[in-house]
N, C-alpha and C. Protein backbone atom coordinates (compact mmCIF):
# COMPACT_ATOMS: atom_id res chain seq x y z
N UNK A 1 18.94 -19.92 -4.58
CA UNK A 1 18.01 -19.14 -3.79
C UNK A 1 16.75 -18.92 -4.63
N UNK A 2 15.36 -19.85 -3.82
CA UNK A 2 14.56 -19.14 -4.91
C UNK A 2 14.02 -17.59 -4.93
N UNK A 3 13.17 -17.06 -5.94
CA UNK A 3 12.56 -15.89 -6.06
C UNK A 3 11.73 -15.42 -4.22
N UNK A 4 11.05 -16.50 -3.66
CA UNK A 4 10.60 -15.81 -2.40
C UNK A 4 11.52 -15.25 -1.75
N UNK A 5 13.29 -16.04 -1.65
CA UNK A 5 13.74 -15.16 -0.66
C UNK A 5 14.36 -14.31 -0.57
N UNK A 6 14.60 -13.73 -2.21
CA UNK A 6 14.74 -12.22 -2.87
C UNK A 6 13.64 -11.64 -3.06
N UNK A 7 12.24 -11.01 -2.59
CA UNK A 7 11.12 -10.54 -2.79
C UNK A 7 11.54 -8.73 -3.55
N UNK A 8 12.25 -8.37 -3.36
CA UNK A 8 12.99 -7.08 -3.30
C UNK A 8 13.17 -7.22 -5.39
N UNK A 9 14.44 -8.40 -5.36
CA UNK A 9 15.11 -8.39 -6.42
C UNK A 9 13.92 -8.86 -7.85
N UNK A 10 12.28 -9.59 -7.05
CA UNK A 10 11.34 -10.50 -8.06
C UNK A 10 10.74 -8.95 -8.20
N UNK A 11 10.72 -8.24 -7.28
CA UNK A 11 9.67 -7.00 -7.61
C UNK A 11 10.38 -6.24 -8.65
N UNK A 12 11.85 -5.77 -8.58
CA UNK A 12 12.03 -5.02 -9.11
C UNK A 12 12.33 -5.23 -10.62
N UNK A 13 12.58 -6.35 -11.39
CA UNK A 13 12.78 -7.44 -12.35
C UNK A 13 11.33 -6.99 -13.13
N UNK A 14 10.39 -7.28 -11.83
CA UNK A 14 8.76 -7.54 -12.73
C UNK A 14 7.80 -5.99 -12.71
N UNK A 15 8.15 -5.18 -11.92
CA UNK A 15 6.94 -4.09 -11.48
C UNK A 15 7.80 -2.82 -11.41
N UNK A 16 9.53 -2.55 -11.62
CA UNK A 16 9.71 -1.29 -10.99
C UNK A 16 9.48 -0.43 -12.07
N UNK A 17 9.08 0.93 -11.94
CA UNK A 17 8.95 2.12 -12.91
C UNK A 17 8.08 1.53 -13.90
N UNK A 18 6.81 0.64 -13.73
CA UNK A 18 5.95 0.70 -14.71
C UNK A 18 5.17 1.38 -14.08
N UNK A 19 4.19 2.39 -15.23
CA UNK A 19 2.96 3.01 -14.45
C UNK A 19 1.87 2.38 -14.82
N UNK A 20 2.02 1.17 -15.28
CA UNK A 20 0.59 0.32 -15.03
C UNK A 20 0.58 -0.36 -13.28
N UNK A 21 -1.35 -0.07 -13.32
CA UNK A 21 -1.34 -0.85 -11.72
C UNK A 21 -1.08 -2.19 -11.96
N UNK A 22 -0.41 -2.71 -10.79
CA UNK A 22 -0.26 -4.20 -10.38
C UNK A 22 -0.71 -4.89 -9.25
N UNK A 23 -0.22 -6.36 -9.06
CA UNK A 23 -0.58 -6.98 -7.92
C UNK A 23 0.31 -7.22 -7.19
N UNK A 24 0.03 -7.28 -5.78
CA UNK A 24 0.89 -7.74 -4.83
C UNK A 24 0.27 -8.76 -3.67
N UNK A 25 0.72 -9.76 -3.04
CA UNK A 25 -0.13 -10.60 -1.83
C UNK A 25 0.45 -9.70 -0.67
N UNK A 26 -0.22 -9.53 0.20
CA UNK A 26 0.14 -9.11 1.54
C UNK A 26 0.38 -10.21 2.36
N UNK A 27 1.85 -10.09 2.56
CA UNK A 27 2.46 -11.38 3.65
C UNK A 27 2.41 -10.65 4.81
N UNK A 28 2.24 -11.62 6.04
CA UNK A 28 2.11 -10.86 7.47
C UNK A 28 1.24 -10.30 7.69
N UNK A 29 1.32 -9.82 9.19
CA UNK A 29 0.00 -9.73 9.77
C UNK A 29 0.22 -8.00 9.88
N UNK A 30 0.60 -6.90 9.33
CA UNK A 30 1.23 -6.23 9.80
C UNK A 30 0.28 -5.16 9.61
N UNK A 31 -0.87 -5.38 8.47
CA UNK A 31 -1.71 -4.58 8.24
C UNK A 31 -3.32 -5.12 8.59
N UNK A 32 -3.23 -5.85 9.64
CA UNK A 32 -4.68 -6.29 10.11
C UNK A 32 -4.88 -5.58 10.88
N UNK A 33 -6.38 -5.59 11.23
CA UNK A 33 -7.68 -5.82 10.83
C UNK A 33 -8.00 -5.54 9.25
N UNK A 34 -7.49 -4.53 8.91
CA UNK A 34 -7.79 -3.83 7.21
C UNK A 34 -7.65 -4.59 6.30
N UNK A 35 -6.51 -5.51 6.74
CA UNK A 35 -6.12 -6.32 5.17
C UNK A 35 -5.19 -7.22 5.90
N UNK A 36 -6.30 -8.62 5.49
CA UNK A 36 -5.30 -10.17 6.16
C UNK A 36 -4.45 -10.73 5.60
N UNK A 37 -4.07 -11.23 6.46
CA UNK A 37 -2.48 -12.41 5.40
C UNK A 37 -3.24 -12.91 4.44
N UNK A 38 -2.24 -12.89 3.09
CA UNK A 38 -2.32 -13.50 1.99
C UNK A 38 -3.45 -12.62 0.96
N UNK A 39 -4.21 -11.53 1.39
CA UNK A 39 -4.77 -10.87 0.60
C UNK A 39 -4.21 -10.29 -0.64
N UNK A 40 -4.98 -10.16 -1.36
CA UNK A 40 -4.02 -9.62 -2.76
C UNK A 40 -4.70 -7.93 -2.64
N UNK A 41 -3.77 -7.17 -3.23
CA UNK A 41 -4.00 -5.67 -3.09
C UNK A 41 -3.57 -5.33 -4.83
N UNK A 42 -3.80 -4.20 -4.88
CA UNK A 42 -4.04 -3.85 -6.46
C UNK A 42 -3.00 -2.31 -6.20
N UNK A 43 -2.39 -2.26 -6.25
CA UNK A 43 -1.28 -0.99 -6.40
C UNK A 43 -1.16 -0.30 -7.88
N UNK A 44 -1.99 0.96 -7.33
CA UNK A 44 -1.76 1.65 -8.70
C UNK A 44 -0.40 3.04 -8.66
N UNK A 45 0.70 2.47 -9.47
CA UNK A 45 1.77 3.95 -9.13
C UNK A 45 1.56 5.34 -9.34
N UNK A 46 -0.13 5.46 -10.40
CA UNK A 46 -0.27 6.95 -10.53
C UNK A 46 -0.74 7.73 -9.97
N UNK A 47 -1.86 6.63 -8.78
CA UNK A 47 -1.80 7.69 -7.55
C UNK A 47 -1.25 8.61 -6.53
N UNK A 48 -1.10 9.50 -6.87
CA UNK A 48 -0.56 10.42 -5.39
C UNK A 48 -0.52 10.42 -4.55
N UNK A 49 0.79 9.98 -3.39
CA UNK A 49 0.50 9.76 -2.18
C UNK A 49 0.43 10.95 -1.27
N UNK A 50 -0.74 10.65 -0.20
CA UNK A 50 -1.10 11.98 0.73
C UNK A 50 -1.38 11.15 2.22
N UNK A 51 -1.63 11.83 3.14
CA UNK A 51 -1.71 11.57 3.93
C UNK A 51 -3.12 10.52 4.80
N UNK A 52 -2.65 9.35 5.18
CA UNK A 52 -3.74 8.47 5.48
C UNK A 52 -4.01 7.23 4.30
N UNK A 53 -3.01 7.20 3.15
CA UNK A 53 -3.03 6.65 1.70
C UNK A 53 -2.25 5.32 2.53
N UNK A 54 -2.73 3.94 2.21
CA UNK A 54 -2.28 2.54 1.89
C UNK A 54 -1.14 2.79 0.81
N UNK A 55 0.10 2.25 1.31
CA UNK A 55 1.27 2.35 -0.01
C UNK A 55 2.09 1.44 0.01
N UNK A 56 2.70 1.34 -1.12
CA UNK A 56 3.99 0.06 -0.82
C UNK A 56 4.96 1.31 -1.27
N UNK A 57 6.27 1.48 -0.10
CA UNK A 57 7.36 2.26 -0.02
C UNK A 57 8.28 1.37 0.34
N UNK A 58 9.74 2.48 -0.48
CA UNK A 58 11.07 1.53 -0.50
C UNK A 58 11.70 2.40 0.40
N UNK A 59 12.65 1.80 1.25
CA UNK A 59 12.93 2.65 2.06
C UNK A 59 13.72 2.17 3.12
N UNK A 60 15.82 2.33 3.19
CA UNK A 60 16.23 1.96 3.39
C UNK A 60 16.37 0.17 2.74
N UNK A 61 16.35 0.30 1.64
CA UNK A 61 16.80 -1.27 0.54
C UNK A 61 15.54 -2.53 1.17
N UNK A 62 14.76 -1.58 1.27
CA UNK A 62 13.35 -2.58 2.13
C UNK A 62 12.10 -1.93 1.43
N UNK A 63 10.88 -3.05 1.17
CA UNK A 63 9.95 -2.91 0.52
C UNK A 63 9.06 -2.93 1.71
N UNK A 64 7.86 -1.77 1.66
CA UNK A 64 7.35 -2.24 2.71
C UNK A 64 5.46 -1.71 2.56
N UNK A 65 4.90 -2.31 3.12
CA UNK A 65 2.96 -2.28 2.78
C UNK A 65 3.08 -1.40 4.24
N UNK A 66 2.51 -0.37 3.94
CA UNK A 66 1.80 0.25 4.73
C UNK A 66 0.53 1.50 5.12
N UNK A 67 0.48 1.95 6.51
CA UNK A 67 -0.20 3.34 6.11
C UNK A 67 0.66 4.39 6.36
N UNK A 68 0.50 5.03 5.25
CA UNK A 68 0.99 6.60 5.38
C UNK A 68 0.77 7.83 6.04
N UNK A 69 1.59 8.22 6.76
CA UNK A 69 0.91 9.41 7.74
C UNK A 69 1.68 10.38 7.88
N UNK A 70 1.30 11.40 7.78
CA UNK A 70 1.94 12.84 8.24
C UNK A 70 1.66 13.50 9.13
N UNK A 71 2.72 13.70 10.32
CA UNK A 71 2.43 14.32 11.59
C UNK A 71 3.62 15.57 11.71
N UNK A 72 2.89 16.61 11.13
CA UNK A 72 3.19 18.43 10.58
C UNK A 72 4.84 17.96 9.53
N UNK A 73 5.85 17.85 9.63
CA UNK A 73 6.86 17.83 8.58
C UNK A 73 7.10 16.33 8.48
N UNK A 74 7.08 15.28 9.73
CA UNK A 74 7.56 14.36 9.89
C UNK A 74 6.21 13.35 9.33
N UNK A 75 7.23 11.86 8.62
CA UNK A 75 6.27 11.40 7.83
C UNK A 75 6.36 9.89 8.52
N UNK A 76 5.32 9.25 8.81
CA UNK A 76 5.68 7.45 9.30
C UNK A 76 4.95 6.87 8.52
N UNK A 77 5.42 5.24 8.21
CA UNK A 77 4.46 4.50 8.03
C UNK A 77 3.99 3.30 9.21
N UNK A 78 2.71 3.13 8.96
CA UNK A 78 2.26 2.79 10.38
C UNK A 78 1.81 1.31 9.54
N UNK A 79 1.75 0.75 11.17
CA UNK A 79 1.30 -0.59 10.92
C UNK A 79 0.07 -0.74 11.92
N UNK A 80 -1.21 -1.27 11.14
CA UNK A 80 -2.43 -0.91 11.42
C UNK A 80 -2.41 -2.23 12.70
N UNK A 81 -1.37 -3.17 12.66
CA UNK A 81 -1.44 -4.25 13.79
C UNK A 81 -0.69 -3.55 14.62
N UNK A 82 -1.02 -3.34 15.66
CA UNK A 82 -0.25 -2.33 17.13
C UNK A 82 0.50 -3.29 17.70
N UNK A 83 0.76 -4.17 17.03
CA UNK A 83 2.00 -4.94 17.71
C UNK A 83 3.18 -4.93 17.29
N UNK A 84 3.25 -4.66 16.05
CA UNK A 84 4.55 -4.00 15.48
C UNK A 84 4.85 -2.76 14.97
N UNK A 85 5.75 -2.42 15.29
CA UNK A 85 6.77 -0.66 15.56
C UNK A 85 6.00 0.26 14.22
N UNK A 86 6.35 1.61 14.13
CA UNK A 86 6.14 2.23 13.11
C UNK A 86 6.99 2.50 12.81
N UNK A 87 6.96 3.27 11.42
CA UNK A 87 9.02 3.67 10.64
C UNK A 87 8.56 5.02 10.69
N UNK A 88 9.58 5.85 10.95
CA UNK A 88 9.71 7.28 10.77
C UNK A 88 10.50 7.12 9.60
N UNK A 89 10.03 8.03 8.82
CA UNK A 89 10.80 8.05 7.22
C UNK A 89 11.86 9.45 7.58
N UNK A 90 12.90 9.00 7.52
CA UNK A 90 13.96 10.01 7.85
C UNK A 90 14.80 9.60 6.34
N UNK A 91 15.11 10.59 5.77
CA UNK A 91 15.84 10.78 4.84
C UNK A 91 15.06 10.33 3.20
N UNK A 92 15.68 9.66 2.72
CA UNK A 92 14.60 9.51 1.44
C UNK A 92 14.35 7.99 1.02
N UNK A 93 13.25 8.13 0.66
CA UNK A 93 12.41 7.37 0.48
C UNK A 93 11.84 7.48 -0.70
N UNK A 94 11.35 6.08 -1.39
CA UNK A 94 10.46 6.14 -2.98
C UNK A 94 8.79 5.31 -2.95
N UNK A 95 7.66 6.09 -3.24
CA UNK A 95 6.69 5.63 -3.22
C UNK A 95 6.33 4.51 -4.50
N UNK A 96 6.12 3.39 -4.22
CA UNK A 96 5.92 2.53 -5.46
C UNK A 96 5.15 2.78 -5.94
N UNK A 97 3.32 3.25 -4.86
CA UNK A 97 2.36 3.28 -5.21
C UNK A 97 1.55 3.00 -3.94
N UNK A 98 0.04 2.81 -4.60
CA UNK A 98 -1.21 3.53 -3.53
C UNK A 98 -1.90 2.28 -3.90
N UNK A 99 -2.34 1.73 -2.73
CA UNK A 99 -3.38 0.87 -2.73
C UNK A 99 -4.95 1.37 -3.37
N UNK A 100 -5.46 0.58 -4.42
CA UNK A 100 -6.38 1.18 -4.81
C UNK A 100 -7.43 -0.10 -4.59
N UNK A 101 -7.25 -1.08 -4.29
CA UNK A 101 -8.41 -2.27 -4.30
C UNK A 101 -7.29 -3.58 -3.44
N UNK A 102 -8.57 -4.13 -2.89
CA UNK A 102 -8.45 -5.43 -2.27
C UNK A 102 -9.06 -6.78 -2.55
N UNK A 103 -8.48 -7.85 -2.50
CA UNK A 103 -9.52 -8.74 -3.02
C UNK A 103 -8.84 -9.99 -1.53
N UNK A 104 -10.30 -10.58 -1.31
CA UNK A 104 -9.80 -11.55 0.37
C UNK A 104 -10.85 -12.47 -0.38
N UNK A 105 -10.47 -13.71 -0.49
CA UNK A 105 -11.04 -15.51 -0.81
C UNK A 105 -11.95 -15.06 0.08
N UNK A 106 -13.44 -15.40 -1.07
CA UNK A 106 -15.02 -15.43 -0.72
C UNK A 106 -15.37 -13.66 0.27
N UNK A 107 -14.43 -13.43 -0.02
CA UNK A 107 -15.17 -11.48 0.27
C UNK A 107 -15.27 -10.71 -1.04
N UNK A 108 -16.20 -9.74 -1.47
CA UNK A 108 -16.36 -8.84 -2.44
C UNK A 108 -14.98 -8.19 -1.94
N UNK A 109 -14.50 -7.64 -3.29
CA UNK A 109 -13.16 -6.82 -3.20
C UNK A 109 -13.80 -5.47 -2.89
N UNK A 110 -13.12 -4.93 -2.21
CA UNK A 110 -12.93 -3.14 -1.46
C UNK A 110 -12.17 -2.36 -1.92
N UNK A 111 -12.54 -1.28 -2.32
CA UNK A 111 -11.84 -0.34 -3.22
C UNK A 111 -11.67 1.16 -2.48
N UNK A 112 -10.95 1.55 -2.23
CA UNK A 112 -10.01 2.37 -1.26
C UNK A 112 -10.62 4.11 -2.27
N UNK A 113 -10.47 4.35 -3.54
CA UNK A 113 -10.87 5.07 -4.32
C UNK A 113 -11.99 5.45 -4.86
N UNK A 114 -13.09 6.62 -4.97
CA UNK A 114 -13.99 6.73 -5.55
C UNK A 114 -14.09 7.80 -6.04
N UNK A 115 -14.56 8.02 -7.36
CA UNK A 115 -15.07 9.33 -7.79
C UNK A 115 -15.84 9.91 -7.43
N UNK A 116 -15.96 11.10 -6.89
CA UNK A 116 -16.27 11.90 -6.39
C UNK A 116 -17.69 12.46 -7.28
N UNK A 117 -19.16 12.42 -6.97
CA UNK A 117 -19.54 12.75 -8.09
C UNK A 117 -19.88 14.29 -8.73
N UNK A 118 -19.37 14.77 -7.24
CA UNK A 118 -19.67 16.56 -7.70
C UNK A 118 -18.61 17.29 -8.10
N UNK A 119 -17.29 16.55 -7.52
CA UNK A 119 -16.25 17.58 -7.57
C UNK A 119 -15.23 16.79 -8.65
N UNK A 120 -15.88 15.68 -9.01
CA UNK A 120 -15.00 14.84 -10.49
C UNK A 120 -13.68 14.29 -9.89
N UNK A 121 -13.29 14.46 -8.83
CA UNK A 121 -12.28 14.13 -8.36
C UNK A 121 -11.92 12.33 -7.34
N UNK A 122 -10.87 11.83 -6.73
CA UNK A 122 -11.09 10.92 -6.47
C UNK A 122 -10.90 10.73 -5.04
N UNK A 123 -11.98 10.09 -4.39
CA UNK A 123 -12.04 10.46 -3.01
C UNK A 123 -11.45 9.33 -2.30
N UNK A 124 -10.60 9.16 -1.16
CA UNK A 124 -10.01 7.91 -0.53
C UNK A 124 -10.56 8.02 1.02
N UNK A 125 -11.10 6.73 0.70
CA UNK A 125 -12.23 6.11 1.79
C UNK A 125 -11.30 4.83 2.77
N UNK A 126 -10.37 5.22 4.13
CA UNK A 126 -9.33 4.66 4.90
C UNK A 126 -10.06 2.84 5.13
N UNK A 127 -11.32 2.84 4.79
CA UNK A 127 -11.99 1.77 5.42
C UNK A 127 -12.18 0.66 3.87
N UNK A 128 -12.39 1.16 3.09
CA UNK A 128 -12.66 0.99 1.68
C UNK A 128 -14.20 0.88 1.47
N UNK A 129 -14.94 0.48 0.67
CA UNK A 129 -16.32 0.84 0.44
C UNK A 129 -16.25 -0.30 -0.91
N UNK A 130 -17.40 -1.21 -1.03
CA UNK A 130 -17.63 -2.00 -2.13
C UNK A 130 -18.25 -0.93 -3.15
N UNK A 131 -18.10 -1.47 -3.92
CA UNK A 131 -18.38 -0.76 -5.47
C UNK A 131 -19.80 -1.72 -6.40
């Protein structure tokens, strides 16, 4: 069996519990318009996830790219293509990490994060914003 059709077992071998950011390709269409097949995304684990945050979550023995949302206690991750379902996160779940940059063949990469310049803090922009 090669490494693609354990994606689960190559991640966790190469990326689990480091807190350096890494890379990942986005397979599927699941997060378009925002981010196309085969894009590479930049996942940093020390970001904090909050509500409206790009994340890769494990959840139920499944890795999964999505958006994060909180609707009052209950938490989903959504898929920005309305053609496929959303997950209600019922029970527990582990955040890998927060999308912090995008990079798409012959587009400037988009960066989801910015410093804030009054309040020093880091502001997350759902659309991303070039740098």
């Amino acid at each position: 069996m090669s490494d693609l059709d354990t994606p689960q077992k190559l991640f966790q071998t190469n990326c689990s519990t480091n807190s350096e950011p890494f890379v990942l390709q986005n397979l599927g269409n699941y997060m378009t318009p925002e981010f196309s097949e085969n894009c590479i995304v930049i996942i940093d684990p020390s970001i904090q996830i909050h509500n409206r945050a790009y994340a890769v979550v494990r959840f139920d023995d499944e890795l999964y790219f999505r958006q994060y949302i909180e609707r009052g206690s209950n938490k989903f991750l959504i898929c920005l293509n309305t053609q496929h379902d959303d997950i209600e996160l019922k029970g527990e779940f582990e955040i890998i990490g927060c999308v912090v940059q995008q990079k798409q063949r012959k587009q400037k990469p988009r960066h989801y994060y910015h410093l804030n310049p009054f309040t020093k803090e880091m502001d997350f922009y759902a659309s991303g914003k070039l740098r």
